[in-house]
C-alpha atoms as a PDB file:
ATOM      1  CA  UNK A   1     105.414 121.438 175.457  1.00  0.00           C
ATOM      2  CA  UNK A   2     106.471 119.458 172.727  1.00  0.00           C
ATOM      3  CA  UNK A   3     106.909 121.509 169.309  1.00  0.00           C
ATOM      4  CA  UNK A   4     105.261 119.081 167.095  1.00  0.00           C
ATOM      5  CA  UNK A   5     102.372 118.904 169.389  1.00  0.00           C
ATOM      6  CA  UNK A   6     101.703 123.248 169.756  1.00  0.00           C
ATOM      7  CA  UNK A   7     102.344 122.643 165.495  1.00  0.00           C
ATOM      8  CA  UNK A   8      98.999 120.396 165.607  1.00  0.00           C
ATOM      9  CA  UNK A   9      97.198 122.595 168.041  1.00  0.00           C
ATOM     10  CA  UNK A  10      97.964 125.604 165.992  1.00  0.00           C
ATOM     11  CA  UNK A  11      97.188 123.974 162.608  1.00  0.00           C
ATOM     12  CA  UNK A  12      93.785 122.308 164.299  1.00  0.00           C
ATOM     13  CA  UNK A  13      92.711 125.797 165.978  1.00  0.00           C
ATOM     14  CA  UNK A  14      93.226 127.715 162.513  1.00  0.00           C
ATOM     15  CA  UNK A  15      91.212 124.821 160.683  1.00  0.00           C
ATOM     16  CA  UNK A  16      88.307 125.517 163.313  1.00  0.00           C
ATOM     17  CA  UNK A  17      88.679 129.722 163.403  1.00  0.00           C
ATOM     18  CA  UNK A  18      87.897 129.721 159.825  1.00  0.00           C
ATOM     19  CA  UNK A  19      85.681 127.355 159.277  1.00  0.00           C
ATOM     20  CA  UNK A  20      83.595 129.734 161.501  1.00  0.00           C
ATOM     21  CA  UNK A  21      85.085 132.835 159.609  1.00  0.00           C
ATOM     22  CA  UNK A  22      83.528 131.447 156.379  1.00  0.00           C
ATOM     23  CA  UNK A  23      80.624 130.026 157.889  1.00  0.00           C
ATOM     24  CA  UNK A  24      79.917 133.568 159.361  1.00  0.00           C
ATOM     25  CA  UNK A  25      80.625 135.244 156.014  1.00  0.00           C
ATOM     26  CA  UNK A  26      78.271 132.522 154.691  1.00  0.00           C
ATOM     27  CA  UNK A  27      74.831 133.298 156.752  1.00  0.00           C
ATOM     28  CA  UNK A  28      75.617 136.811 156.720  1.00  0.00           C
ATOM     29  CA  UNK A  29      75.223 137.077 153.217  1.00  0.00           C
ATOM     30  CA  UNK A  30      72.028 134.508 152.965  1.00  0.00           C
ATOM     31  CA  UNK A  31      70.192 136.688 155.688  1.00  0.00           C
ATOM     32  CA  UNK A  32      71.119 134.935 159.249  1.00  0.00           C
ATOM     33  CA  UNK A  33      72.283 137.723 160.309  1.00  0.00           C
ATOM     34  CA  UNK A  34      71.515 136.580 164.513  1.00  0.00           C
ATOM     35  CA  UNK A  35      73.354 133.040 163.733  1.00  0.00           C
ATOM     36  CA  UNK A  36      76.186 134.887 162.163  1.00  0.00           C
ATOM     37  CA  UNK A  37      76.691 137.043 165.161  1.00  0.00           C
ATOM     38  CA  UNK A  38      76.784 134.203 167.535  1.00  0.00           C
ATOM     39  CA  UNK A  39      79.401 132.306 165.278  1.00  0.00           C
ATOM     40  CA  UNK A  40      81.655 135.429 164.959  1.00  0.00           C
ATOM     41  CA  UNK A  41      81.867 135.105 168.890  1.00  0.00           C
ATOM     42  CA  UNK A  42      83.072 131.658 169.523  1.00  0.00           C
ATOM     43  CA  UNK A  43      85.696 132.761 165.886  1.00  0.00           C
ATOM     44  CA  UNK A  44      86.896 135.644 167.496  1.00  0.00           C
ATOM     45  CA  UNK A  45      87.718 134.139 170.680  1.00  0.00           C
ATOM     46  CA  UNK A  46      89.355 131.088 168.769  1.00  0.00           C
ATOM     47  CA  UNK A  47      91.164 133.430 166.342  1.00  0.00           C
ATOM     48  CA  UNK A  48      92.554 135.079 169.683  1.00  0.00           C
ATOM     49  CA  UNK A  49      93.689 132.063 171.421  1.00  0.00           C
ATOM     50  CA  UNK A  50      95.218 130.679 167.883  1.00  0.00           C
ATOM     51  CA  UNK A  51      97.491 134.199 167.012  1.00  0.00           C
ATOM     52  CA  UNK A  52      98.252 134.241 170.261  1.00  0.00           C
ATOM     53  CA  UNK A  53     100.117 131.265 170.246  1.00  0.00           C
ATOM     54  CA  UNK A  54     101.806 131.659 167.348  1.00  0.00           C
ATOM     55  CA  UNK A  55     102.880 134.917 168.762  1.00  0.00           C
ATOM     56  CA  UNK A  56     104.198 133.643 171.370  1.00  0.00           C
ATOM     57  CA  UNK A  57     106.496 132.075 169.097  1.00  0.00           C
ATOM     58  CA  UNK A  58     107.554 133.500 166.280  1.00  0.00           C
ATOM     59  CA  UNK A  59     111.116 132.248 165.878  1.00  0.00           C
ATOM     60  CA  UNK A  60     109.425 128.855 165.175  1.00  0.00           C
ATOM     61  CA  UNK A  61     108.792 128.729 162.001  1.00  0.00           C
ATOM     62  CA  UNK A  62     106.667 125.702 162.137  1.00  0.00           C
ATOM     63  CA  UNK A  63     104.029 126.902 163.988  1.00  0.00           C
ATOM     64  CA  UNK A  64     103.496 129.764 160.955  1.00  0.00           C
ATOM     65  CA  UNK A  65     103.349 127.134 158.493  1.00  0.00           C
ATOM     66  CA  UNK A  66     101.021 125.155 160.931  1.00  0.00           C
ATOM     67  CA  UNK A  67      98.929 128.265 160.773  1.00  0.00           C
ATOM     68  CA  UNK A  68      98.810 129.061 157.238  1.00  0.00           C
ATOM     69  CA  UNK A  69      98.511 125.330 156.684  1.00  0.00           C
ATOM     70  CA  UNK A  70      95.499 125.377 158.603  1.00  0.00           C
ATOM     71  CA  UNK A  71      93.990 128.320 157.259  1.00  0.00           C
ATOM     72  CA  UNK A  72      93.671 127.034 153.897  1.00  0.00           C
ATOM     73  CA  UNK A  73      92.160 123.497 155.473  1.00  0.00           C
ATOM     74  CA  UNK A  74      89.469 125.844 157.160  1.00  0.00           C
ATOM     75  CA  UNK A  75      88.549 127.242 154.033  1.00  0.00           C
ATOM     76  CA  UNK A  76      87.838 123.937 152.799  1.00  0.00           C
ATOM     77  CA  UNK A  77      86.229 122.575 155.646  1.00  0.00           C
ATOM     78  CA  UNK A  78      84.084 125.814 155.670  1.00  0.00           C
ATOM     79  CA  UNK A  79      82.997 125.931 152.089  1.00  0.00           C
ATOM     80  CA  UNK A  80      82.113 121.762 152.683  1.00  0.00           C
ATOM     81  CA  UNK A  81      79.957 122.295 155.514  1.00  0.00           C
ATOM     82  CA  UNK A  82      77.883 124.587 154.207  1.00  0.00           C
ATOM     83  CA  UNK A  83      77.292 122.674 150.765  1.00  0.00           C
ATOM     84  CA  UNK A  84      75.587 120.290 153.203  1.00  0.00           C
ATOM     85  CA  UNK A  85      73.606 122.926 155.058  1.00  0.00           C
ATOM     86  CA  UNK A  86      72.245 124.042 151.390  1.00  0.00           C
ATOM     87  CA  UNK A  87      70.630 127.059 152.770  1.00  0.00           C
ATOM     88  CA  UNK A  88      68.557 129.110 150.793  1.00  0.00           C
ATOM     89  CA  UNK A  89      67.181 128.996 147.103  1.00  0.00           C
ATOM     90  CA  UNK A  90      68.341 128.504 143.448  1.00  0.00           C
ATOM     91  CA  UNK A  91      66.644 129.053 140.282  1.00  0.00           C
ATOM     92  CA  UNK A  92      67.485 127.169 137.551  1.00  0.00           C
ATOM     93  CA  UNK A  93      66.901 128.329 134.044  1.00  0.00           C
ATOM     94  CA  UNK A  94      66.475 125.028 131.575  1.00  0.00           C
ATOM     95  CA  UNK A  95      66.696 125.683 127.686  1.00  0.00           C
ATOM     96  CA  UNK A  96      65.544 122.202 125.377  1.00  0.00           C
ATOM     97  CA  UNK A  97      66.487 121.166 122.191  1.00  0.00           C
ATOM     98  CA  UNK A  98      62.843 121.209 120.984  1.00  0.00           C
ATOM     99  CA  UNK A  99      58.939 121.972 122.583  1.00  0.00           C
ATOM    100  CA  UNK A 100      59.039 119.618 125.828  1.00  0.00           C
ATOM    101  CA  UNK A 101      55.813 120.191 127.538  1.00  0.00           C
ATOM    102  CA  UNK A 102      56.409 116.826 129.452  1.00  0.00           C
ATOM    103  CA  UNK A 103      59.806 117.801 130.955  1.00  0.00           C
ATOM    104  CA  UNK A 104      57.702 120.889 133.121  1.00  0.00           C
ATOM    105  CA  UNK A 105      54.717 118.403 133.778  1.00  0.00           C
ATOM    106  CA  UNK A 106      57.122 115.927 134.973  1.00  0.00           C
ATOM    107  CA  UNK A 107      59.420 118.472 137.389  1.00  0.00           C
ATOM    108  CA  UNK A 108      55.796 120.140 139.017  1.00  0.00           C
ATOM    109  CA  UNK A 109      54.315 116.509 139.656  1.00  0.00           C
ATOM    110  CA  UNK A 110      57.899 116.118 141.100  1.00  0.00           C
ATOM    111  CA  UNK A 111      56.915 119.293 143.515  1.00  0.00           C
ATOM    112  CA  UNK A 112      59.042 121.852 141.576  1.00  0.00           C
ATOM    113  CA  UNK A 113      57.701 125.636 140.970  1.00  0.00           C
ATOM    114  CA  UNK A 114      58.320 125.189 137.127  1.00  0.00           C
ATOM    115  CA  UNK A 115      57.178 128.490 135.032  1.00  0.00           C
ATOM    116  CA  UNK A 116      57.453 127.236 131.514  1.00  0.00           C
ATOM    117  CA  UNK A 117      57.090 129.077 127.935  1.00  0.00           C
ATOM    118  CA  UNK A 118      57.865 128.748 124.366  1.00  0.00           C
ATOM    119  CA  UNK A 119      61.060 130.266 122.831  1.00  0.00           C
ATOM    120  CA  UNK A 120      62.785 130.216 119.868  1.00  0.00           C
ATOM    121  CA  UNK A 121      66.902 129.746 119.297  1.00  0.00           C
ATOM    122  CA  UNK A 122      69.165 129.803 116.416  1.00  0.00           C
ATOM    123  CA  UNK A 123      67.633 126.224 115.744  1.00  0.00           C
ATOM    124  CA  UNK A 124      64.157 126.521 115.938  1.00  0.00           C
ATOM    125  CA  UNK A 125      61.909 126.280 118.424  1.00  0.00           C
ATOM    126  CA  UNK A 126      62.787 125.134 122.057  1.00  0.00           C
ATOM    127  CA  UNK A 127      60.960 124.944 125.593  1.00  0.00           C
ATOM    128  CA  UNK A 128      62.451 127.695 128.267  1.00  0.00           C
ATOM    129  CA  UNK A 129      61.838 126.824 132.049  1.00  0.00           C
ATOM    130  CA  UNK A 130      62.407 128.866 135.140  1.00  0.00           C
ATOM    131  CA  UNK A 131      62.397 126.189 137.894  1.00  0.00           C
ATOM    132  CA  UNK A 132      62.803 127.527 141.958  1.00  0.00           C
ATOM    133  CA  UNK A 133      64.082 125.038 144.545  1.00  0.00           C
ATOM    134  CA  UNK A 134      65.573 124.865 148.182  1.00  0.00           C
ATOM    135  CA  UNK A 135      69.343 124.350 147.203  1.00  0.00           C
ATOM    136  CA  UNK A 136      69.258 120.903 149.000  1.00  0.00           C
ATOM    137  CA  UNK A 137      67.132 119.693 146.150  1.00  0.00           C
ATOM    138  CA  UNK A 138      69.500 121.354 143.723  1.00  0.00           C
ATOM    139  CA  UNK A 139      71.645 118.109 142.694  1.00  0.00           C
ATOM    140  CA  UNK A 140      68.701 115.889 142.840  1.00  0.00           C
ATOM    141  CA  UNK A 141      66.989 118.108 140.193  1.00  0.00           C
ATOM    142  CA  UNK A 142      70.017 118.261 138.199  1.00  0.00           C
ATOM    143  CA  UNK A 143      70.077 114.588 138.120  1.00  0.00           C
ATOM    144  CA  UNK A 144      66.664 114.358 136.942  1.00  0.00           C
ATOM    145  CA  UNK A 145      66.644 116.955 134.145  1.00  0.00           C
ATOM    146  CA  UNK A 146      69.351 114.864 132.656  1.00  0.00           C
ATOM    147  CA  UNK A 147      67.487 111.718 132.856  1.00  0.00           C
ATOM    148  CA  UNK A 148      64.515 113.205 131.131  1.00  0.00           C
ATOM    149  CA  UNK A 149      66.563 115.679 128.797  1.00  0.00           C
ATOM    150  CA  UNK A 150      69.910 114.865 128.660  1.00  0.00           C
ATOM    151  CA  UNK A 151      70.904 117.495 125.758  1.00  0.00           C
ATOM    152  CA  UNK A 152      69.140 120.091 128.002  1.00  0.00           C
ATOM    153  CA  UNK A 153      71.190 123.657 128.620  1.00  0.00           C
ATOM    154  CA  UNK A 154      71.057 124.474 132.476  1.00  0.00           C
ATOM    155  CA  UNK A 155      71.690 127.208 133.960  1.00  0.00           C
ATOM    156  CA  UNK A 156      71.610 128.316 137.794  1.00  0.00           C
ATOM    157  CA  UNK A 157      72.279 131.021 140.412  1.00  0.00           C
ATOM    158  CA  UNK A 158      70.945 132.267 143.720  1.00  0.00           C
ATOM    159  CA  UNK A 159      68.513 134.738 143.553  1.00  0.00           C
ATOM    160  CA  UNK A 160      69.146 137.677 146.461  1.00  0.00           C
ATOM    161  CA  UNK A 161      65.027 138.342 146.715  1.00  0.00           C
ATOM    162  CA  UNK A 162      62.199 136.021 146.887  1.00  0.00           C
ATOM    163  CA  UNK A 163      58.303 136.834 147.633  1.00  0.00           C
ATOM    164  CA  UNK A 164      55.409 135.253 146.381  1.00  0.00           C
ATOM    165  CA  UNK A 165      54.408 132.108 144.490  1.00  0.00           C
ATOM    166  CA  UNK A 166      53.364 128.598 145.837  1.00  0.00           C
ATOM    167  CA  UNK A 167      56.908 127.387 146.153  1.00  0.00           C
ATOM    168  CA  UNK A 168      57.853 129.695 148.972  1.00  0.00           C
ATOM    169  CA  UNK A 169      54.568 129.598 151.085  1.00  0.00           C
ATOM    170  CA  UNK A 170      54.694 124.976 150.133  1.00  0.00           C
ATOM    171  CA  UNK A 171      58.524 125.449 152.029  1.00  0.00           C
ATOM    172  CA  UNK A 172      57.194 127.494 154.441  1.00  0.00           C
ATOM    173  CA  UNK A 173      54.379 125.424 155.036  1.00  0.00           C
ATOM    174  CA  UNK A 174      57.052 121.952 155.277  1.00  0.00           C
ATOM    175  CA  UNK A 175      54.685 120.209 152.365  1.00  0.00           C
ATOM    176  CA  UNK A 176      57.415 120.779 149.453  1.00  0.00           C
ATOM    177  CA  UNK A 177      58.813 117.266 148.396  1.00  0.00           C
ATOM    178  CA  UNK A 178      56.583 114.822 150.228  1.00  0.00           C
END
């Protein structure tokens, strides 16, 4: 076979062995643990079938670089893919400059679970919002805090735990964002 062609075959098989790796790592850790189990087959077989041709020929050195080449590409392709699959929640913690009882009104006619209250900073007084969303609305929301509040502090991570409140039972329901 021709070298440069096992080199793009290598580099192409490591670019699809962990994309699954991360993807696996990925659903374990949001709670899919029967998808992640099904991925982690088809990676292990494709991790096999990868080594083993690089194995096969270790005195080529291109085919190593191929591989470590295309390990770092799957980590990117991973990490993409499941930006776009936006599983699972975030909340997002919004601190204003002053009270801004509009900017909550405006995010829950939006369809946002907004939990709003007053607080006080350094400056003076300010509005504090705790706002859960699906992650796929996550840039969309970030867009429109800005337009309504664009000296607004955000803040956001995924919370492990959620039960309770109209947001989840709305997203279970399919009637969030309609």
């Amino acid at each position: 076979m021709n070298p440069w062609v096992m080199v793009l075959i290598i580099f192409v098989i490591n670019i699809v062995y962990v994309t699954f790796s991360t993807m696996r790592m990925i659903l374990t850790l949001k709670g899919y643990r029967y998808f992640a189990a099904l991925v982690s087959m088809i990676e292990v077989v494709v991790y096999v079938v990868g080594l083993g041709l690089v194995l096969d020929s270790l005195d080529q050195i291109q085919n190593l670089v191929a591989y470590a080449l295309g390990f770092g590409s799957g980590v990117v392709v991973g990490t993409k893919i499941e930006e776009k699959m936006a599983l699972g929640f975030i909340t997002v913690n919004v601190i204003t400059d002053e009270l801004n009882k509009e900017l909550a009104s405006t995010l829950r006619t939006k369809g946002y679970g907004v939990t709003d209250w007053a607080a006080h900073g350094l400056g003076g007084n300010r509005s504090a919002m705790q706002i859960l969303t699906p992650r796929k609305y996550e840039l969309k929301l970030y867009t429109l805090i800005a337009e309504l509040d664009p000296k607004a502090f955000i803040i956001s991570y995924e919370p492990k735990t959620i039960r309770g409140g109209f947001l989840v039972k709305s997203v279970k329901r399919g009637k969030l964002f309609k």
